[in-house]
Every structure is written in structure tokens, then in C-alpha cells.
N, C-alpha and C. Protein backbone atom coordinates (compact mmCIF):
# COMPACT_ATOMS: atom_id res chain seq x y z
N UNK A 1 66.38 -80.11 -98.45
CA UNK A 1 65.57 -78.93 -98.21
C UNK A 1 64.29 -79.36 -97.51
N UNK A 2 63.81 -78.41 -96.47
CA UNK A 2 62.85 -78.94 -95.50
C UNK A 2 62.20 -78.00 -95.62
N UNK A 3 60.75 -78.45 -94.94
CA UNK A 3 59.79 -76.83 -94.44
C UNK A 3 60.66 -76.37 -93.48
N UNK A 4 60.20 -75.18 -92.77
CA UNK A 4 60.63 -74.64 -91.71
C UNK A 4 59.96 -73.62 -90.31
N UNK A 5 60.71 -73.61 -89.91
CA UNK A 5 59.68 -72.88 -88.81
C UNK A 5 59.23 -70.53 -88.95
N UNK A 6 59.87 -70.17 -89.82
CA UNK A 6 59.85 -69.07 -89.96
C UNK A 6 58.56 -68.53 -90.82
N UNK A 7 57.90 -69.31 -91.25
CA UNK A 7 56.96 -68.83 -92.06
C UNK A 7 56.07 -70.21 -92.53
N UNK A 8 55.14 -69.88 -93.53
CA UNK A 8 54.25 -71.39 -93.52
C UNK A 8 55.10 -71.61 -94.89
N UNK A 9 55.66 -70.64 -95.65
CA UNK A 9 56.26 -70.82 -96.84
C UNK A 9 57.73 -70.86 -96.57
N UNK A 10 58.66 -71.17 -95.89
CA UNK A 10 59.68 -70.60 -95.46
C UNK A 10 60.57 -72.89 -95.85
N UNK A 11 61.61 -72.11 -96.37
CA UNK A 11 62.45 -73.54 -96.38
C UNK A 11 64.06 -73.56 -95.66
N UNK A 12 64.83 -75.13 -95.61
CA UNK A 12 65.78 -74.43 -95.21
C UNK A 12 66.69 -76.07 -95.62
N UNK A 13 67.71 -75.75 -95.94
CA UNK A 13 68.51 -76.97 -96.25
C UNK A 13 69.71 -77.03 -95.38
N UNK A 14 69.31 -78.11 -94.61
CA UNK A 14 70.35 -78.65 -93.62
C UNK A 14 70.48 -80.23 -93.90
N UNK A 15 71.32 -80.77 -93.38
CA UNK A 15 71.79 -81.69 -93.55
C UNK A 15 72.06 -82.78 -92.01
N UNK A 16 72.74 -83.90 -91.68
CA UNK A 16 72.49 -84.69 -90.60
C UNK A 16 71.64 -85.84 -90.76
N UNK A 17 71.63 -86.92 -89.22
CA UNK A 17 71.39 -87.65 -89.24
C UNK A 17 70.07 -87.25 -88.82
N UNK A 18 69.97 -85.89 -88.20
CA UNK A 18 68.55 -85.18 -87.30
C UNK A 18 67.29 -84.99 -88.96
N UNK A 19 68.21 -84.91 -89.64
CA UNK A 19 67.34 -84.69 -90.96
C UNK A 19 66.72 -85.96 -91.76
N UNK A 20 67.51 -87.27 -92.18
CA UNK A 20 67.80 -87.82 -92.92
C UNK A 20 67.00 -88.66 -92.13
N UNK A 21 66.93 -89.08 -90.94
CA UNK A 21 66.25 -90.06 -90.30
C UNK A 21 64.53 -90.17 -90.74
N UNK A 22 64.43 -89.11 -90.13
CA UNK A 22 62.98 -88.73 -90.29
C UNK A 22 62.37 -89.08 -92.19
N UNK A 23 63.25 -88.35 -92.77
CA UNK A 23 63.07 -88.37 -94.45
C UNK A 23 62.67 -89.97 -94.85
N UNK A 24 64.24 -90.63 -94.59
CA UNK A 24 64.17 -91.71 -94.95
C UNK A 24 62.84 -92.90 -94.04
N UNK A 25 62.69 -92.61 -93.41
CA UNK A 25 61.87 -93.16 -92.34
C UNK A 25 60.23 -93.21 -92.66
N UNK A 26 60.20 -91.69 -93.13
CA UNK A 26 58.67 -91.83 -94.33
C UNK A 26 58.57 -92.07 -95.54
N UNK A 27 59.76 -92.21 -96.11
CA UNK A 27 59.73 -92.95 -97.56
C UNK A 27 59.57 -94.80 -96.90
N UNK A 28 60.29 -95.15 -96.72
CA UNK A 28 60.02 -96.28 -95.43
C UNK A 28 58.55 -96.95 -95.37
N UNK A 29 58.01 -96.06 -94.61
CA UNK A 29 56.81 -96.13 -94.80
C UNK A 29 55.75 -96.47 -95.30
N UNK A 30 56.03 -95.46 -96.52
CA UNK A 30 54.92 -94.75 -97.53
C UNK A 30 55.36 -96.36 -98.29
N UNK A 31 56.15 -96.56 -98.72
CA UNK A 31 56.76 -98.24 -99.37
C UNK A 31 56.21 -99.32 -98.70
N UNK A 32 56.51 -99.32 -97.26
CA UNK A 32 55.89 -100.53 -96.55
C UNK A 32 54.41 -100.22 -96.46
N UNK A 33 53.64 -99.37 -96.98
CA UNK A 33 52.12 -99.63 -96.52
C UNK A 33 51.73 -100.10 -97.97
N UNK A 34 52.56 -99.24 -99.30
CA UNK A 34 52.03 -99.63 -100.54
C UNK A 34 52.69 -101.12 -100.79
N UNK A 35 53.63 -102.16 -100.13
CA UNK A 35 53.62 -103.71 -100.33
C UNK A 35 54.06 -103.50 -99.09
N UNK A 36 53.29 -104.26 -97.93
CA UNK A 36 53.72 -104.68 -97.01
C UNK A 36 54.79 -106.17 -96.43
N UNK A 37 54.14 -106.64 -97.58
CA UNK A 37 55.05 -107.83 -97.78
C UNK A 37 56.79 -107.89 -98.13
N UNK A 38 56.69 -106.96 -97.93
CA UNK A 38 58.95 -106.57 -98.47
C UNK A 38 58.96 -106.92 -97.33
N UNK A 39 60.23 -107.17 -97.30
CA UNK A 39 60.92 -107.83 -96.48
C UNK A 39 62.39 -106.48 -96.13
N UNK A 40 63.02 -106.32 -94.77
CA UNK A 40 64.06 -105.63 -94.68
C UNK A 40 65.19 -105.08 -95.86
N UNK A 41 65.53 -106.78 -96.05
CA UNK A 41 66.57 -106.34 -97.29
C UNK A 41 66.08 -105.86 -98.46
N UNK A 42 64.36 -106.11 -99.05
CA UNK A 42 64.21 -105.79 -99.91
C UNK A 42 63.91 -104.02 -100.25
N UNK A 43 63.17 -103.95 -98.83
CA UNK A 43 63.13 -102.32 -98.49
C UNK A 43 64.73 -101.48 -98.61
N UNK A 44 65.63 -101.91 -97.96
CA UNK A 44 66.66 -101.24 -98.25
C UNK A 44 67.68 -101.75 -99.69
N UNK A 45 66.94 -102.57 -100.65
CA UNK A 45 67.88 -102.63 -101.85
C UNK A 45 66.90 -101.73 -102.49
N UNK A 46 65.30 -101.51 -102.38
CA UNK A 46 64.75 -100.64 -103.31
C UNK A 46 65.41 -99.02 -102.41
N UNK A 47 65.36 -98.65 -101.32
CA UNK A 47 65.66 -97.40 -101.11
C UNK A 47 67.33 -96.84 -101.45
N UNK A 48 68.09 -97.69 -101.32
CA UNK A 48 69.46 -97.79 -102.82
C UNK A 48 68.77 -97.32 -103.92
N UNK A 49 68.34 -98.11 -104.41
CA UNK A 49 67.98 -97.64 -105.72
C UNK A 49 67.42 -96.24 -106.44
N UNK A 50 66.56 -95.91 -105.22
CA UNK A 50 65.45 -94.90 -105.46
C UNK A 50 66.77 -93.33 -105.23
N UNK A 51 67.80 -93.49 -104.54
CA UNK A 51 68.55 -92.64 -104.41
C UNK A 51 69.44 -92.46 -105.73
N UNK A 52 70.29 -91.06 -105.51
CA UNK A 52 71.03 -90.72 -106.74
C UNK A 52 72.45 -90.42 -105.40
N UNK A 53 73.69 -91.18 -106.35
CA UNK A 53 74.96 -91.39 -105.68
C UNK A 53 75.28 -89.91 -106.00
N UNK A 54 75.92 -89.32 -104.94
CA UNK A 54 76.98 -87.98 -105.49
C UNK A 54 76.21 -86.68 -105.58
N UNK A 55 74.93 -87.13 -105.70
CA UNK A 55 74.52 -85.42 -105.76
C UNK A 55 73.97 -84.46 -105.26
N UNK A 56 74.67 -84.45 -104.04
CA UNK A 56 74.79 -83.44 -102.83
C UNK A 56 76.71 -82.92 -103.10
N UNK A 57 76.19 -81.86 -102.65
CA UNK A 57 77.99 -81.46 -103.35
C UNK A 57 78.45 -80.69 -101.77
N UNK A 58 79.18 -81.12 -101.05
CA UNK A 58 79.64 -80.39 -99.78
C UNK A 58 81.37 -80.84 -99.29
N UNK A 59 81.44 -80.20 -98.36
CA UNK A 59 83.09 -80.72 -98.07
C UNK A 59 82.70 -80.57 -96.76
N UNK A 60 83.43 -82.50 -96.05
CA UNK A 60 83.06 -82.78 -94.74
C UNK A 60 84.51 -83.72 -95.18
N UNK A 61 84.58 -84.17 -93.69
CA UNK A 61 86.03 -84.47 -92.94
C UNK A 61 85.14 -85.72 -92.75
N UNK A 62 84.33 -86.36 -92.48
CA UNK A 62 83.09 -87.17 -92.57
C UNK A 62 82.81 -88.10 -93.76
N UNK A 63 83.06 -89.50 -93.53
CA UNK A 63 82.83 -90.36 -94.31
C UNK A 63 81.41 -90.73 -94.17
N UNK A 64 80.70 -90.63 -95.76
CA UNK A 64 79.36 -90.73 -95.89
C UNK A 64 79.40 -91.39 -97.02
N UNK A 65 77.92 -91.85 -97.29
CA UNK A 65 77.60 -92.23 -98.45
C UNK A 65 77.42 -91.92 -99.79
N UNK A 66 77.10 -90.69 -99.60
CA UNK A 66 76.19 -89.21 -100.35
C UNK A 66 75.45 -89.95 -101.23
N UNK A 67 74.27 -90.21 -100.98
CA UNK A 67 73.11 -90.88 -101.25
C UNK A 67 72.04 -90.04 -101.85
N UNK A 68 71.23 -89.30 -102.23
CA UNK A 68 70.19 -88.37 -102.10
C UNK A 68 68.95 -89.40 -102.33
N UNK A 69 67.85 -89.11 -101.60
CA UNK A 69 66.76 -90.48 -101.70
C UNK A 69 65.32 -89.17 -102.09
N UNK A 70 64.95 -89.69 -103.47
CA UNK A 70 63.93 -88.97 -103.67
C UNK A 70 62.75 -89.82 -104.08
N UNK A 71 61.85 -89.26 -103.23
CA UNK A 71 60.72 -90.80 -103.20
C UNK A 71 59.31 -90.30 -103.79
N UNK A 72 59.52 -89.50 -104.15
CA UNK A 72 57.93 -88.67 -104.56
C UNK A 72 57.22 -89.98 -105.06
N UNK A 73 57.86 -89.56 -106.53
CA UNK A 73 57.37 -90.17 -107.95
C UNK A 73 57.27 -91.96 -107.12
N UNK A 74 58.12 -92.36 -106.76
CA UNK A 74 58.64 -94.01 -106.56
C UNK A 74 56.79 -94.31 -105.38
N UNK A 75 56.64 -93.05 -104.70
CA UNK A 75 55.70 -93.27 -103.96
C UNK A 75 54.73 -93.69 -103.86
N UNK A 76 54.36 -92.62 -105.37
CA UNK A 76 53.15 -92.35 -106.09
C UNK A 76 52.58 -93.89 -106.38
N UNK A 77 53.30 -94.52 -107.31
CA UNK A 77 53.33 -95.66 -107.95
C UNK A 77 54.71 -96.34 -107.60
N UNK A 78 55.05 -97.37 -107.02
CA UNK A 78 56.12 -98.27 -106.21
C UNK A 78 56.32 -99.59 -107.48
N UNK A 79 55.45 -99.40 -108.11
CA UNK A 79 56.24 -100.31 -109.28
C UNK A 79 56.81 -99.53 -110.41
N UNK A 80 56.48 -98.48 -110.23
CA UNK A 80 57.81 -97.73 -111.09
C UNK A 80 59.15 -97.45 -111.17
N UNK A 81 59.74 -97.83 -109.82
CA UNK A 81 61.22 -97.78 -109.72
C UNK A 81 61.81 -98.59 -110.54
N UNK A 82 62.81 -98.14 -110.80
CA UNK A 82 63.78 -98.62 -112.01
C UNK A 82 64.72 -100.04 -111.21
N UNK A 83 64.48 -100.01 -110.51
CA UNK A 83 65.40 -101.31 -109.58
C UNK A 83 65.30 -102.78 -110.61
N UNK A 84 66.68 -103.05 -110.80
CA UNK A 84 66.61 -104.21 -111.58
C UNK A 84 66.17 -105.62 -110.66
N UNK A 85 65.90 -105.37 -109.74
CA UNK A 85 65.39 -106.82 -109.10
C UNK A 85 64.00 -106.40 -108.41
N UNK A 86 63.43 -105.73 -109.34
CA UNK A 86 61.93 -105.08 -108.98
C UNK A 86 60.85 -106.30 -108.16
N UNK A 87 60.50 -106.10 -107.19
CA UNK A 87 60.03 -107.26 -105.87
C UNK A 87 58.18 -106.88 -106.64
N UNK A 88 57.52 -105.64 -107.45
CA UNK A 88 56.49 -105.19 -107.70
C UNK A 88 55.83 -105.75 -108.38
N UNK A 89 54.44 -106.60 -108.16
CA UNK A 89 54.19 -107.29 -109.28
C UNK A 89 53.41 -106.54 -110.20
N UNK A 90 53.56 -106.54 -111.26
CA UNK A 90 53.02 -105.45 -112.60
C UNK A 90 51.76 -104.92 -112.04
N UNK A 91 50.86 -103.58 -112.40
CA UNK A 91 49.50 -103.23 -112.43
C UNK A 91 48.95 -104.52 -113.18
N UNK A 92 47.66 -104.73 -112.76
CA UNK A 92 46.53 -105.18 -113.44
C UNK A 92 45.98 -105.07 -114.14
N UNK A 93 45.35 -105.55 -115.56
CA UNK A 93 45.01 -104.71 -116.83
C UNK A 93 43.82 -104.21 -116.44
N UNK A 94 43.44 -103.11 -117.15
CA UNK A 94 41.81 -102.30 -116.86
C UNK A 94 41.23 -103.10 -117.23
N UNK A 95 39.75 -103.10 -116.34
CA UNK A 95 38.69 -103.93 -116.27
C UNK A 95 38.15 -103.11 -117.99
N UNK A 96 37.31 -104.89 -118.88
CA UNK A 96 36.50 -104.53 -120.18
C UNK A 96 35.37 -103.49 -119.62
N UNK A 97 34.84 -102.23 -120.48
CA UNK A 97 33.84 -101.68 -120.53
C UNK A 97 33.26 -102.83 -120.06
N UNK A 98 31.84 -102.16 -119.59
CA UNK A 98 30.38 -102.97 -119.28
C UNK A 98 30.00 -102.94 -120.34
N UNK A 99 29.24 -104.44 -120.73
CA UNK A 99 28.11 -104.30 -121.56
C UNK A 99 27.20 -103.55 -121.93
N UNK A 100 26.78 -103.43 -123.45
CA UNK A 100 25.64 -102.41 -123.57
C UNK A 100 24.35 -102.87 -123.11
């Protein structure tokens, strides 16, 4: 589901490579600026991860993956993904109060 052009509130769910590129491309991103240091494969074993298998439900003649990649939350905070070979090195503990 995308914005769209019919209204400022207006949505529309299409599907494609015209769609998916762009999507995946700013999750991409938004990942490589919060650790720049990943590396290719590591970017695409966390964006595996961050997806859910199967849950897009359609009938195509079209061999796909059916991937769904939802990056909000993973965005927000990038060491929260559940990826068992997590590349994130933990938060930092909060700094002690200042002295009185």
C-alpha cells in the first residue's frame, strides 16, 4: 500500500518491481546510514530477515518470493531486529546522573 496521487490522503495497493524497488531501496538506506559499515551480504541477510514469508496472498503465473519487508520499527532502532546473526552492536548504557 502506497500514497497516491488522487488526494493528499488517498492510498493504493499495487504491486511490481515499479513498487518494490523504490520501497526496498529506502529501507536500504535508512539501514545503511544507521551502520554504514554493513557490508552487501550483511544488508541483504538483515533485509531477509526484517521481511515476513507468505503474507501477501495473490494468484500469479509468476515465480516470486513473496517476501513482505516492513522496516518501520527495524528503522527506528536497527538493533532491534530479531536476525539471529545480528551485525548491531548493543546500545550503550545511560550516562550516571551528574553529581550533586
Amino acid at each position: 500500500t502506497a500514497a497516491w496521487v488522487t488526494s493528499d490522503s488517498a492510498t493504493v495497493t499495487i504491486s511490481g518491481t515499479s513498487m518494490a524497488c523504490p520501497h526496498v531501496t529506502g529501507a536500504v538506506a535508512q539501514l545503511r546510514t544507521a551502520v554504514p559499515s554493513l557490508t552487501a551480504e550483511q544488508v541483504t541477510t538483515i533485509m531477509n530477515c526484517m521481511a515476513t514469508r507468505d503474507a501477501i496472498s495473490f494468484t500469479t503465473s509468476i515465480e516470486t518470493v513473496n517476501l513482505f519487508l516492513y522496516a518501520g520499527a527495524a528503522m527506528a532502532d536497527p538493533a532491534q531486529t530479531s536476525c539471529a546473526d545480528n551485525p548491531f552492536p548493543p546500545h550503550p548504557p545511560p550516562k550516571p546522573p551528574s553529581p550533586p
